[in-house]
N, C-alpha and C. Protein backbone atom coordinates (compact mmCIF):
# COMPACT_ATOMS: atom_id res chain seq x y z
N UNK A 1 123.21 104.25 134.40
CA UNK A 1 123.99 104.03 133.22
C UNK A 1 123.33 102.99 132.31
N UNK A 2 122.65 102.29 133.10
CA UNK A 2 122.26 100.77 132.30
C UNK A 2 120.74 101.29 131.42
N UNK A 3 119.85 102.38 131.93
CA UNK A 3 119.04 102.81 131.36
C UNK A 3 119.87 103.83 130.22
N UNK A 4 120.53 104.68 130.08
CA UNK A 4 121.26 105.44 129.34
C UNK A 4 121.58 104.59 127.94
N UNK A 5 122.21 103.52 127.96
CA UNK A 5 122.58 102.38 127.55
C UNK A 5 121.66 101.63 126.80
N UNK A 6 120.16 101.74 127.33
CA UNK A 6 118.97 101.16 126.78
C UNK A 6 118.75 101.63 125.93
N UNK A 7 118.40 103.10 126.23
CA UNK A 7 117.60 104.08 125.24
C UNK A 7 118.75 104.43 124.17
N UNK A 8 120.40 104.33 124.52
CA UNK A 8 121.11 104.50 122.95
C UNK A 8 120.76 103.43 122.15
N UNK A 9 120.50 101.91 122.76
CA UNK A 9 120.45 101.32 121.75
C UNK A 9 119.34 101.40 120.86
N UNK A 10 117.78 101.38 121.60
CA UNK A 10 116.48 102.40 121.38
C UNK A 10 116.58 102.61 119.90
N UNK A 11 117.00 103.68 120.40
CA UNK A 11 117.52 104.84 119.38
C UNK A 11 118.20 104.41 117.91
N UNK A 12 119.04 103.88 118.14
CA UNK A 12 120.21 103.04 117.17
C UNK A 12 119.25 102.34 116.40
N UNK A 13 118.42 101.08 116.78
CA UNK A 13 117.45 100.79 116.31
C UNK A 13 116.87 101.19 115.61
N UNK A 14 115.89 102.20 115.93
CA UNK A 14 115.14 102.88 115.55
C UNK A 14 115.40 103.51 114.47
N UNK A 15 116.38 104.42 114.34
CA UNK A 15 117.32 105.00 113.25
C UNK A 15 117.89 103.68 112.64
N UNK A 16 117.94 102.87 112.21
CA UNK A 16 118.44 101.69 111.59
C UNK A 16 117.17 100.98 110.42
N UNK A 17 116.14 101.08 111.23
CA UNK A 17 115.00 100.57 110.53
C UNK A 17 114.43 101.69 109.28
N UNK A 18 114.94 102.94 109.58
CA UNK A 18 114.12 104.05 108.56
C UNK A 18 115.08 103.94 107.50
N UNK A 19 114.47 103.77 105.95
CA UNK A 19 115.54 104.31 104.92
C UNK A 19 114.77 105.32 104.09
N UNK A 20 115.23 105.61 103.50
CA UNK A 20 115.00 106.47 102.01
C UNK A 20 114.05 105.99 101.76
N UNK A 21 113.04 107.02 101.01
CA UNK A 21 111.62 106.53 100.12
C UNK A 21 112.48 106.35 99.04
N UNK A 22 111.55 105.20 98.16
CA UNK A 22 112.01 104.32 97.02
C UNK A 22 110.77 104.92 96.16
N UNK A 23 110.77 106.27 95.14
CA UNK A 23 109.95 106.76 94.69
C UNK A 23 109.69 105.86 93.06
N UNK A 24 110.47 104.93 93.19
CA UNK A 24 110.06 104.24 91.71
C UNK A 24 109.48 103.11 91.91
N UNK A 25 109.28 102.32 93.50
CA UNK A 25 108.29 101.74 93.48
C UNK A 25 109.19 100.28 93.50
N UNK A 26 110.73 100.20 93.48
CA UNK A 26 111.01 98.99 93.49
C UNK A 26 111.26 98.81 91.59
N UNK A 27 111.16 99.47 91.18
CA UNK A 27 111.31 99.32 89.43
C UNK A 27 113.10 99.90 89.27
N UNK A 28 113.53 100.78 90.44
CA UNK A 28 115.00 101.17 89.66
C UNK A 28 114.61 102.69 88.74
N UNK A 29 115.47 103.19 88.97
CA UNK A 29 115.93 104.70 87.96
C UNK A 29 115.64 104.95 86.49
N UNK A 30 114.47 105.86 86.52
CA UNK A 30 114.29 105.78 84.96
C UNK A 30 112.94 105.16 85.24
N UNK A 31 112.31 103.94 85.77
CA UNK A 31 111.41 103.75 85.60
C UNK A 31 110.10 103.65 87.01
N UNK A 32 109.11 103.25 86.36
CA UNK A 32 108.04 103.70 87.76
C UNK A 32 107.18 102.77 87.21
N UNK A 33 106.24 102.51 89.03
CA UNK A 33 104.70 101.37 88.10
C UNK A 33 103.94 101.89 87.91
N UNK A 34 103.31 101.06 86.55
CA UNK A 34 102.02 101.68 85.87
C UNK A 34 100.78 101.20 86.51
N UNK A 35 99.87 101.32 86.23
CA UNK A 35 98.43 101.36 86.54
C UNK A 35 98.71 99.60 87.04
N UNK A 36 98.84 98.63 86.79
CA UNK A 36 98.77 97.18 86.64
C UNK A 36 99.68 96.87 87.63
N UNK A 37 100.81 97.81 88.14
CA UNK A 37 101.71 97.06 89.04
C UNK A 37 103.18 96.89 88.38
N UNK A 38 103.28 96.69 86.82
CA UNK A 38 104.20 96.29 86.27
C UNK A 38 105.24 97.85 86.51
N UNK A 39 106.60 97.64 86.02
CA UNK A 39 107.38 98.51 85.68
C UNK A 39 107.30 99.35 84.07
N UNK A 40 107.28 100.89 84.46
CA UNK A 40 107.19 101.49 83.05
C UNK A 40 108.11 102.48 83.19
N UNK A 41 108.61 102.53 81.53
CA UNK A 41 109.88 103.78 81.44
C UNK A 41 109.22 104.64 81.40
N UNK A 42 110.26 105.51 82.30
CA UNK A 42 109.53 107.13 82.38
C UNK A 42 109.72 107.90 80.90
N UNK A 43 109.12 108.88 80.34
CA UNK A 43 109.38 109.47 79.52
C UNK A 43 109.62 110.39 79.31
N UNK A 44 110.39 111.45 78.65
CA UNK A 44 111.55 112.19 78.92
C UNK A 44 111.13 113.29 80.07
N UNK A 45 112.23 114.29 79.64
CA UNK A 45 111.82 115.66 81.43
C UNK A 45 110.51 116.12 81.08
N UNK A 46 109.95 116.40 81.92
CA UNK A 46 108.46 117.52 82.16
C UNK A 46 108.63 118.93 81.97
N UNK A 47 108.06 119.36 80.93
CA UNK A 47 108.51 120.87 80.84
C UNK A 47 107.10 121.34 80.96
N UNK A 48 107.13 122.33 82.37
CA UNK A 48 105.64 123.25 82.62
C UNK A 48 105.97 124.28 81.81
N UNK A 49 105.10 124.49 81.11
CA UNK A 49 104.53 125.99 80.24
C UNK A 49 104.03 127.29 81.44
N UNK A 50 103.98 128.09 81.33
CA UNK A 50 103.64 129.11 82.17
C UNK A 50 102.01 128.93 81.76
N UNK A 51 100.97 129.09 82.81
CA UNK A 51 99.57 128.70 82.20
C UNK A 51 98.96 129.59 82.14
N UNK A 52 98.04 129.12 81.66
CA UNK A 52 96.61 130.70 80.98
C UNK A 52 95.76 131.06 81.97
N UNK A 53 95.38 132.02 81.84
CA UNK A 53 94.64 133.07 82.58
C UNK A 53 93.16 132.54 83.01
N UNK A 54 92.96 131.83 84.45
CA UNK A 54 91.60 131.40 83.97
C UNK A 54 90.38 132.69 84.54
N UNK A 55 89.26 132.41 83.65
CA UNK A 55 88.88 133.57 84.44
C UNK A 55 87.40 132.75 84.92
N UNK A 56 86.74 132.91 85.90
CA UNK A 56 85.45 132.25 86.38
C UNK A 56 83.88 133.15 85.67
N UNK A 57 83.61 131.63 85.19
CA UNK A 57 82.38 133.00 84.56
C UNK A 57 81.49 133.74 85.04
N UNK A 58 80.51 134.38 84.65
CA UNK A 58 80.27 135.24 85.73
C UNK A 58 78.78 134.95 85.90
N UNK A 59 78.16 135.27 87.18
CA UNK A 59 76.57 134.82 87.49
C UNK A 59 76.18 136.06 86.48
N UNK A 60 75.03 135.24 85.76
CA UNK A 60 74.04 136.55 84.75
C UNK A 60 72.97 136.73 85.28
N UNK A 61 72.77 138.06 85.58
CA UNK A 61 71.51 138.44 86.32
C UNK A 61 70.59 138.78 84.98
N UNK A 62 69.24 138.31 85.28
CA UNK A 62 68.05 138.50 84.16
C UNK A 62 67.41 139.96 84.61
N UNK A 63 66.45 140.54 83.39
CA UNK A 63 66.34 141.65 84.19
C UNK A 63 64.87 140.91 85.33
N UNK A 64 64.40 141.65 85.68
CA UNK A 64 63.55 140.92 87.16
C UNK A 64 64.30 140.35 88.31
N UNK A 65 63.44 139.79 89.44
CA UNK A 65 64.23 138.51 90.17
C UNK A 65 64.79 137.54 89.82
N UNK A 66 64.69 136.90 88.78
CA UNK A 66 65.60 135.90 88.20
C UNK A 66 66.76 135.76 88.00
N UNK A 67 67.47 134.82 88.69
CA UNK A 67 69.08 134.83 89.13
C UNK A 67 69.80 133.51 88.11
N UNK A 68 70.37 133.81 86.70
CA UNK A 68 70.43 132.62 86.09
C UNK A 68 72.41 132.78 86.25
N UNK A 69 72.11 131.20 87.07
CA UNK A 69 73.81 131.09 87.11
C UNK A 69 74.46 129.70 86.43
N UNK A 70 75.68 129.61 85.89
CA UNK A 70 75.77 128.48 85.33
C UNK A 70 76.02 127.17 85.98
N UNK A 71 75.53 126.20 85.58
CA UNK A 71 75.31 124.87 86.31
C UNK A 71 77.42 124.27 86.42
N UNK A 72 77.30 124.01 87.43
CA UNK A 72 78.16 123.14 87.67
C UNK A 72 78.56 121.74 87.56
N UNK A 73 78.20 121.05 87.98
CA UNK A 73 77.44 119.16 88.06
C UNK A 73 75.92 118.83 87.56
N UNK A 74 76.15 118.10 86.80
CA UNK A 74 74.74 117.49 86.50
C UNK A 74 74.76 115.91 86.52
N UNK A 75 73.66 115.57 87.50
CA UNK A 75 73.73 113.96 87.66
C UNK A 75 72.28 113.68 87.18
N UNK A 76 72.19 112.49 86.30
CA UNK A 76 70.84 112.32 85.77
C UNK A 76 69.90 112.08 86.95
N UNK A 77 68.39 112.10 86.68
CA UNK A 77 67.50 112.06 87.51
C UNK A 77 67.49 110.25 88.19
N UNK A 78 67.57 110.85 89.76
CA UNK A 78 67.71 109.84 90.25
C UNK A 78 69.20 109.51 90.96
N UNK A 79 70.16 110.41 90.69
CA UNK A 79 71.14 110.26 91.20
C UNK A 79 71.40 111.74 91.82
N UNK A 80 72.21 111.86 92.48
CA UNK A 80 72.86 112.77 93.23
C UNK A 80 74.60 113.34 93.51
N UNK A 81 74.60 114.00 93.44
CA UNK A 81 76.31 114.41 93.97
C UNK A 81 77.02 114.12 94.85
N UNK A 82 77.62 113.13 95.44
CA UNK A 82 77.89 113.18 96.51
C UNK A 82 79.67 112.36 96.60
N UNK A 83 80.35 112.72 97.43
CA UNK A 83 81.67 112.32 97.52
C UNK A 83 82.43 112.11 95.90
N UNK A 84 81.99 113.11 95.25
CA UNK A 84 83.05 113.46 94.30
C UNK A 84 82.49 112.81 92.96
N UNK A 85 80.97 112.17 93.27
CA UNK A 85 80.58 111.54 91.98
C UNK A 85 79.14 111.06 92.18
N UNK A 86 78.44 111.09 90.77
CA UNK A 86 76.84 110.87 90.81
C UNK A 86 76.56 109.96 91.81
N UNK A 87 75.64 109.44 92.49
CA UNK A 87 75.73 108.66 92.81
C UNK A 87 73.66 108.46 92.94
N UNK A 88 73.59 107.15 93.41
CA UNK A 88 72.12 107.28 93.08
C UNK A 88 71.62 107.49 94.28
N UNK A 89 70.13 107.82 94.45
CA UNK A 89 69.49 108.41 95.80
C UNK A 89 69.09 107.56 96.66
């Protein structure tokens, strides 16, 4: 019984310590933090538009072997691509 007893309180605990996410950051309703930390008013509702059609362009084949496809990333000479940004070699 005395272990039974343990683990309700355990439990009780445990469930006591969790609350609600606080999605404004401690700023209160209506507002959220900005880049700096400070509190900023939100601005009015978000209205999504239905979006446009994207289409991917397409690899252009030359006539011959020549395979001309369009560049993606370009990092100046001396740097490289790597984890999401130029970076140097």
């Amino acid at each position: 019984m005395k272990y039974l007893f343990a683990a309700a309180v355990l439990v009780t605990t445990a469930f006591a310590g969790i609350s609600a996410a606080d999605a404004a950051g401690g700023c209160g309703p209506g507002w959220h933090r900005g880049p700096y930390g400070g509190c900023v008013r939100n601005r009015g509702p978000v209205v999504v538009a239905p979006g446009a059609v994207v289409v991917e362009r397409p690899v252009v084949v030359a006539p011959g072997p020549v395979v001309v496809a369009p560049r993606v990333r370009a990092c100046p000479y001396g740097f490289a691509w790597r984890y999401g940004r130029c970076r140097p070699i």
